[in-house]
Protein backbone atom coordinates (compact mmCIF):
# COMPACT_ATOMS: atom_id res chain seq x y z
CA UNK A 1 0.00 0.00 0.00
CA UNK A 2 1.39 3.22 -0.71
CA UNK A 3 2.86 4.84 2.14
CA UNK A 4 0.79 8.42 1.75
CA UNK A 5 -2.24 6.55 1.31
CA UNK A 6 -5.21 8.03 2.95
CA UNK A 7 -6.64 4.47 5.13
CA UNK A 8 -4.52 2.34 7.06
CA UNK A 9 -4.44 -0.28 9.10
CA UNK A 10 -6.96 -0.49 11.30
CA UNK A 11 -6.35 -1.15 15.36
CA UNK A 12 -9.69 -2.58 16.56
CA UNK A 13 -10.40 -1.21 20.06
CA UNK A 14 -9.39 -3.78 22.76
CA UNK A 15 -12.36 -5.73 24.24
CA UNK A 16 -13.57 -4.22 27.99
CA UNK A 17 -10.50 -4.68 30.60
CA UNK A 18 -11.21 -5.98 34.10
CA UNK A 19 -12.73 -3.73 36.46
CA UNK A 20 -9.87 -4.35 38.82
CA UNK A 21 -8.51 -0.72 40.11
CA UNK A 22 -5.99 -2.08 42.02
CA UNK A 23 -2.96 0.55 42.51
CA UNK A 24 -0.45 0.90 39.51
CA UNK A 25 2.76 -0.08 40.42
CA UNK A 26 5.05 1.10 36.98
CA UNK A 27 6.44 4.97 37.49
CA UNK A 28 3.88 7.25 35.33
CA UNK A 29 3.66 10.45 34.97
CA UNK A 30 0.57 12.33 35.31
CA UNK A 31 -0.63 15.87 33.58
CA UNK A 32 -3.03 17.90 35.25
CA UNK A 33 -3.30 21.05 32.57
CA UNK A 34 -6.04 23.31 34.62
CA UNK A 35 -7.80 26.96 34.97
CA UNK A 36 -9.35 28.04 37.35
CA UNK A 37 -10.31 24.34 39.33
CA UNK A 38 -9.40 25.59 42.87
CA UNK A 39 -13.06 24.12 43.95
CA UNK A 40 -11.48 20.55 42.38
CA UNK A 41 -8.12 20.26 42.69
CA UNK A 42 -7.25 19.03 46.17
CA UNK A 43 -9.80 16.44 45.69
CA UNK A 44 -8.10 15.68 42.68
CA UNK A 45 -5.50 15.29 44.57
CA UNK A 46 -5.72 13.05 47.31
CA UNK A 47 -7.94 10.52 44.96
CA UNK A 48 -4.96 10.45 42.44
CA UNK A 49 -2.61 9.85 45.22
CA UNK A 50 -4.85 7.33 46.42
CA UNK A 51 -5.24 5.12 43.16
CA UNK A 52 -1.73 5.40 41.66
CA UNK A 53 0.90 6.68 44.94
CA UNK A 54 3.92 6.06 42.51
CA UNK A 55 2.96 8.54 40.21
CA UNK A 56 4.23 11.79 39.44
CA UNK A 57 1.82 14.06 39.11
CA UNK A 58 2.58 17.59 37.65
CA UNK A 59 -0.01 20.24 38.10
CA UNK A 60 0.05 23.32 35.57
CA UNK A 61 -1.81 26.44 36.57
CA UNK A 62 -2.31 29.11 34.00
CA UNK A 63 -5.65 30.78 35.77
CA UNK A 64 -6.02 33.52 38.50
CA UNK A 65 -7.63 31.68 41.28
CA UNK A 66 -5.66 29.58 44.04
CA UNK A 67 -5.68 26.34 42.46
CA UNK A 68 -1.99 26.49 42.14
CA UNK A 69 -1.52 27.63 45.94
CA UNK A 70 -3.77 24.83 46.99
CA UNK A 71 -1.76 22.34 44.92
CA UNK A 72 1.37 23.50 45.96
CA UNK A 73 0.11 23.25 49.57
CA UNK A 74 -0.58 19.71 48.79
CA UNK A 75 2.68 18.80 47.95
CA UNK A 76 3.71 19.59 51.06
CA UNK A 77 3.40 16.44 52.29
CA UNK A 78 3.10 14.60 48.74
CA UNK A 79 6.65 14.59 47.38
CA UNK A 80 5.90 13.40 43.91
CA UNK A 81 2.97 16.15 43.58
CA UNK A 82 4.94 18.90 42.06
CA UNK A 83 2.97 22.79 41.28
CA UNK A 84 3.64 23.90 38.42
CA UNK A 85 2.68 28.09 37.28
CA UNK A 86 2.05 28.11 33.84
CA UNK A 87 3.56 31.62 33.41
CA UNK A 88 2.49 32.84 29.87
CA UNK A 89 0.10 30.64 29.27
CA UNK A 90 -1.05 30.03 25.81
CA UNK A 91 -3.84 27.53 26.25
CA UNK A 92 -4.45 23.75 27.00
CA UNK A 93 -2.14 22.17 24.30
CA UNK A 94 0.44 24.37 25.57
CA UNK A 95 0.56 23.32 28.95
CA UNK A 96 0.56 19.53 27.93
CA UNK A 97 3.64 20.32 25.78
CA UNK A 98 5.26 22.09 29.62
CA UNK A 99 4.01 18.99 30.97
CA UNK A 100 5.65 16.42 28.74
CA UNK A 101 9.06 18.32 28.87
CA UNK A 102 8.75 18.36 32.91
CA UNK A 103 8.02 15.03 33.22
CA UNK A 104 10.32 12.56 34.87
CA UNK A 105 8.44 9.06 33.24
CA UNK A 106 8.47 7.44 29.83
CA UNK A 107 4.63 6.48 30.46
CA UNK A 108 2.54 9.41 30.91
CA UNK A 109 -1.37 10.55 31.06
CA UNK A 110 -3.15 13.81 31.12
CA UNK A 111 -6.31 13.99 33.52
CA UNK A 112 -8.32 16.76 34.27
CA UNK A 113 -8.66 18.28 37.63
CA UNK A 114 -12.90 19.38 37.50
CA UNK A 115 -13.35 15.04 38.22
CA UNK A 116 -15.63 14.58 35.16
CA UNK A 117 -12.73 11.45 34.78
CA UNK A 118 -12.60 9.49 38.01
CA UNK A 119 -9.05 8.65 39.03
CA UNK A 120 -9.70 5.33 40.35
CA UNK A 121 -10.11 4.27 36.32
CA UNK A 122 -6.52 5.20 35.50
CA UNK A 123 -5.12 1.57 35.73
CA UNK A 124 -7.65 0.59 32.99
CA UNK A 125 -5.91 3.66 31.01
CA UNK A 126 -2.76 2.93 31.59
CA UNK A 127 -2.81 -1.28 31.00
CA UNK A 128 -2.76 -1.63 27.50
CA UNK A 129 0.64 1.01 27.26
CA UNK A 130 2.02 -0.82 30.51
CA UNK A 131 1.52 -4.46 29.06
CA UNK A 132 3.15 -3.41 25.76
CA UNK A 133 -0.29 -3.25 23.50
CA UNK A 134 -0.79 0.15 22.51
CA UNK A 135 1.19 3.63 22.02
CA UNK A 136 -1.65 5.82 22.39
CA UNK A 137 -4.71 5.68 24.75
CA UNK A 138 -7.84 6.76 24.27
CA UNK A 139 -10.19 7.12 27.39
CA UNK A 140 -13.75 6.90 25.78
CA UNK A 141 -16.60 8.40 26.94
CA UNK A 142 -18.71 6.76 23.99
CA UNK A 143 -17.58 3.48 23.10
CA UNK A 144 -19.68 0.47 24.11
CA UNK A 145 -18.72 -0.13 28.13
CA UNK A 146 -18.31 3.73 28.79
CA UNK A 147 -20.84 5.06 31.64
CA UNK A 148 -22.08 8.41 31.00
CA UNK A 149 -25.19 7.83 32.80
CA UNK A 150 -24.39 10.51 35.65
CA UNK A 151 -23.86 13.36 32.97
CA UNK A 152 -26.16 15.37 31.03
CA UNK A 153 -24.98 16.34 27.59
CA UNK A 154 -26.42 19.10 25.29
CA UNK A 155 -27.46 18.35 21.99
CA UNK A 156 -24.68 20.95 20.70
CA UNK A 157 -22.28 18.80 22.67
CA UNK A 158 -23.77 15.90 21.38
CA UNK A 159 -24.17 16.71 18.05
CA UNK A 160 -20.23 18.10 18.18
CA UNK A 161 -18.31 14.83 19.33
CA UNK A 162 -20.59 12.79 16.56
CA UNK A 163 -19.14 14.79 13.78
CA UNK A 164 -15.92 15.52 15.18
CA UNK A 165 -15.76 12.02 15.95
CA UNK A 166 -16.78 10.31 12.73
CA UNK A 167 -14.56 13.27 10.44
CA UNK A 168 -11.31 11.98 12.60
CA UNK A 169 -12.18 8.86 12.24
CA UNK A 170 -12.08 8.87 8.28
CA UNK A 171 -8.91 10.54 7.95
CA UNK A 172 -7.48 8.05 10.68
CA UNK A 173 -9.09 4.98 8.98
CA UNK A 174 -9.75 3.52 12.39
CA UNK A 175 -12.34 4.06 14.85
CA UNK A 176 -11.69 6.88 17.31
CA UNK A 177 -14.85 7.26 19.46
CA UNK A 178 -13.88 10.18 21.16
CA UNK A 179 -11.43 12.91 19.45
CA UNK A 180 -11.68 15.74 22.66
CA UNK A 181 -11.83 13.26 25.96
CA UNK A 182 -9.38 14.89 28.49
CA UNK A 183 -8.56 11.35 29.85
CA UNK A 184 -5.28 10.16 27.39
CA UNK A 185 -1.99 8.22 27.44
CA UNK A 186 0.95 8.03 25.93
CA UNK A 187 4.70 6.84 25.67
CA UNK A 188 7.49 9.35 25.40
CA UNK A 189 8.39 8.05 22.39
CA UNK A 190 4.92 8.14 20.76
CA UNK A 191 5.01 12.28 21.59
CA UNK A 192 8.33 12.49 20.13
CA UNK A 193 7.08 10.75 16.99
CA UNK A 194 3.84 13.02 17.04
CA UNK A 195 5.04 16.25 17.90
CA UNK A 196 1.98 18.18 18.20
CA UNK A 197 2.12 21.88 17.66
CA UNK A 198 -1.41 23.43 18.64
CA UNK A 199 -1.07 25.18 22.05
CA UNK A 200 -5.19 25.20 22.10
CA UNK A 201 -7.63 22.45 22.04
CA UNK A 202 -6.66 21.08 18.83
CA UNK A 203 -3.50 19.19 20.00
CA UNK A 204 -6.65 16.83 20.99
CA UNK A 205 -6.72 16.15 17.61
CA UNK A 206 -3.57 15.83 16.62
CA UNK A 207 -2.70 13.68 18.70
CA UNK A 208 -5.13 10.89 16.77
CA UNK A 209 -4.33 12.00 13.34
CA UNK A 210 -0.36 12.43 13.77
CA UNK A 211 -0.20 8.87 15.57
CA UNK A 212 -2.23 6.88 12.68
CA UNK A 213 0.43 8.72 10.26
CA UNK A 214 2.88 7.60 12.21
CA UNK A 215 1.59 3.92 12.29
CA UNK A 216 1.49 4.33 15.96
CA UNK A 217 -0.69 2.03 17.77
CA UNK A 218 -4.15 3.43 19.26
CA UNK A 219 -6.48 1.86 21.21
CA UNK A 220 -9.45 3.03 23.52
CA UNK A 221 -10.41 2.12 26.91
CA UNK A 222 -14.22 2.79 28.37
CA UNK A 223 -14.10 5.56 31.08
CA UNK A 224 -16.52 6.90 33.23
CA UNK A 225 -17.53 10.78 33.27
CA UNK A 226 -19.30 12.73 35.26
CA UNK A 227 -20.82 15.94 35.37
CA UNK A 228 -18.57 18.94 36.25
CA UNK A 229 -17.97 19.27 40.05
CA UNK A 230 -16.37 22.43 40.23
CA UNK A 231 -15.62 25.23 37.82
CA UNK A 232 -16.66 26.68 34.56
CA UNK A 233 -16.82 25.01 30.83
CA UNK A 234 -14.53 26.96 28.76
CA UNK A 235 -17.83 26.81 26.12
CA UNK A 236 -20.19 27.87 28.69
CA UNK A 237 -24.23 27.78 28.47
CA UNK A 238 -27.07 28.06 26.37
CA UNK A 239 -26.28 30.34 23.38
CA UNK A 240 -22.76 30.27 24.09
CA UNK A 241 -22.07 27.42 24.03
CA UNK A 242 -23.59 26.53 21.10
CA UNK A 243 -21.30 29.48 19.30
CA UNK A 244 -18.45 27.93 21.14
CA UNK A 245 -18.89 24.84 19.92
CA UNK A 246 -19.79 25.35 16.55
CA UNK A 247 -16.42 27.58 16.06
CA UNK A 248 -14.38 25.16 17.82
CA UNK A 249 -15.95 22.13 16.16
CA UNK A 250 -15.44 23.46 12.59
CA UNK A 251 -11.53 24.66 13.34
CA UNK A 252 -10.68 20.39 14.76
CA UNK A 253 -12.58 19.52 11.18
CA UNK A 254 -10.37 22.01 8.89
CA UNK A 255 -7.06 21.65 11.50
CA UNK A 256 -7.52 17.71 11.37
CA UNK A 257 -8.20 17.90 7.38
CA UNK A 258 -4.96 19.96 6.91
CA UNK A 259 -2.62 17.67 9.42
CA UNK A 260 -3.85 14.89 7.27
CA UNK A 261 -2.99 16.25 4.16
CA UNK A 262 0.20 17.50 5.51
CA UNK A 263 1.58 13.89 4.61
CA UNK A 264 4.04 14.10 6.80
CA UNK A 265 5.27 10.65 8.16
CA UNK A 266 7.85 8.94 9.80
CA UNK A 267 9.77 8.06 6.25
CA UNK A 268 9.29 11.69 4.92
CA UNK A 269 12.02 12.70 7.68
């Protein structure tokens, strides 16, 4: 097959993992990229401590509140919980990039601090990456085993991830069921390979697209989320968010499109 052809092999997702969350013993590193989650964070916290107490976990601030004095109060008394303020900050993608050079681990994941993600689902994350079957993971909020049932999406939101979704999935020729989840992993090597430049939300998607180029293995896992416990959506309500997502949804279509098109691969280097 032609090495700039548009479909490639396709990685079936991996069938539902145990429902063991039994602590992770392998060093990870874990990305906490937040504004503005000061209601959240120490929560956040102490249940990430709790369900993987090897891990690093690196918290980047760039917001005005006190999340990164609370965090940085935390780590205190949790040596491997280091606070991290995002001087400058140019947006979510940006701070993941921070996060990647700062971190100490070959095996990381990014989590979100507002606990839509629960923590305690971070070993079914992190097992197919830590047993050697995947590159890239995907923590699905859609795919069949996921549990949404405690959230209450929009029909903008809704509506959104299906065409996001299905657009990525095209250009990837494999199944991604869920393009903007904030719950991912990855090896060191995998981001060195990918080398995402968007310092907003559509690293999300670059991330996908720039591993299937690189014939980088990607599966999903099933993940529980939740409604927002603390904080404010970046999209916000009603109206707005309906403008929000609409603008944000069509720039991941044309910024996926053009990465895609881009051709650029692994034997192009």
């Amino acid at each position: 097959m032609p090495e700039n052809c548009l479909f490639i092999k396709i990685v079936q997702p991996i069938p539902p993992p145990s429902t063991d969350t039994g602590t992770l013993k392998t060093p990870i590193s874990i990305i906490i990229a937040c504004l503005n989650e000061e209601d959240t964070i120490v929560e956040c916290l102490e249940r990430l401590t709790q369900a993987v107490p090897e891990a690093e976990i690196l918290v980047l601030h760039g917001g005005k509140d006190q999340t990164y004095e609370r965090a940085r109060v935390f780590a205190q008394s949790h040596p491997k919980v280091i606070a991290i303020r995002n001087e400058n900050d140019r947006g979510k993608g940006s701070a993941i990039k921070a996060g990647i050079e700062r971190a100490s681990c070959d095996v990381m994941c990014q989590f979100d601090a507002d606990l839509q993600f629960e923590p305690e689902d971070l070993t079914r994350v992190m097992a197919p990456i830590l047993e050697g079957r995947a590159d890239i993971v995907i923590g699905s909020r859609f795919m069949k085993g996921a549990d949404s049932s405690d959230y209450h999406f929009s029909f903008f939101r809704v509506m959104g991830n299906r065409v996001v979704n299905s657009w990525v999935s095209l250009l990837c020729g494999q199944s991604i069921t869920d393009v903007t989840t904030g719950y991912k992993a990855w090896t060191r090597a995998a981001m060195q390979k990918i080398q995402f430049q968007d310092d907003g939300f559509v690293y999300e998607v670059e991330i996908p697209v720039r591993a299937c180029m690189e014939g980088l293995r990607v599966t999903q896992v099933p993940v529980k989320y939740l409604d927002r416990q603390g904080g404010v959506s970046g999209h916000g309500k009603g109206w707005r968010e309906m403008c929000s997502i609409i603008r944000t949804g069509f720039r991941i279509l044309i910024s996926a499109l053009a990465i895609r098109l881009s051709g650029r691969h692994k034997t192009n280097q």
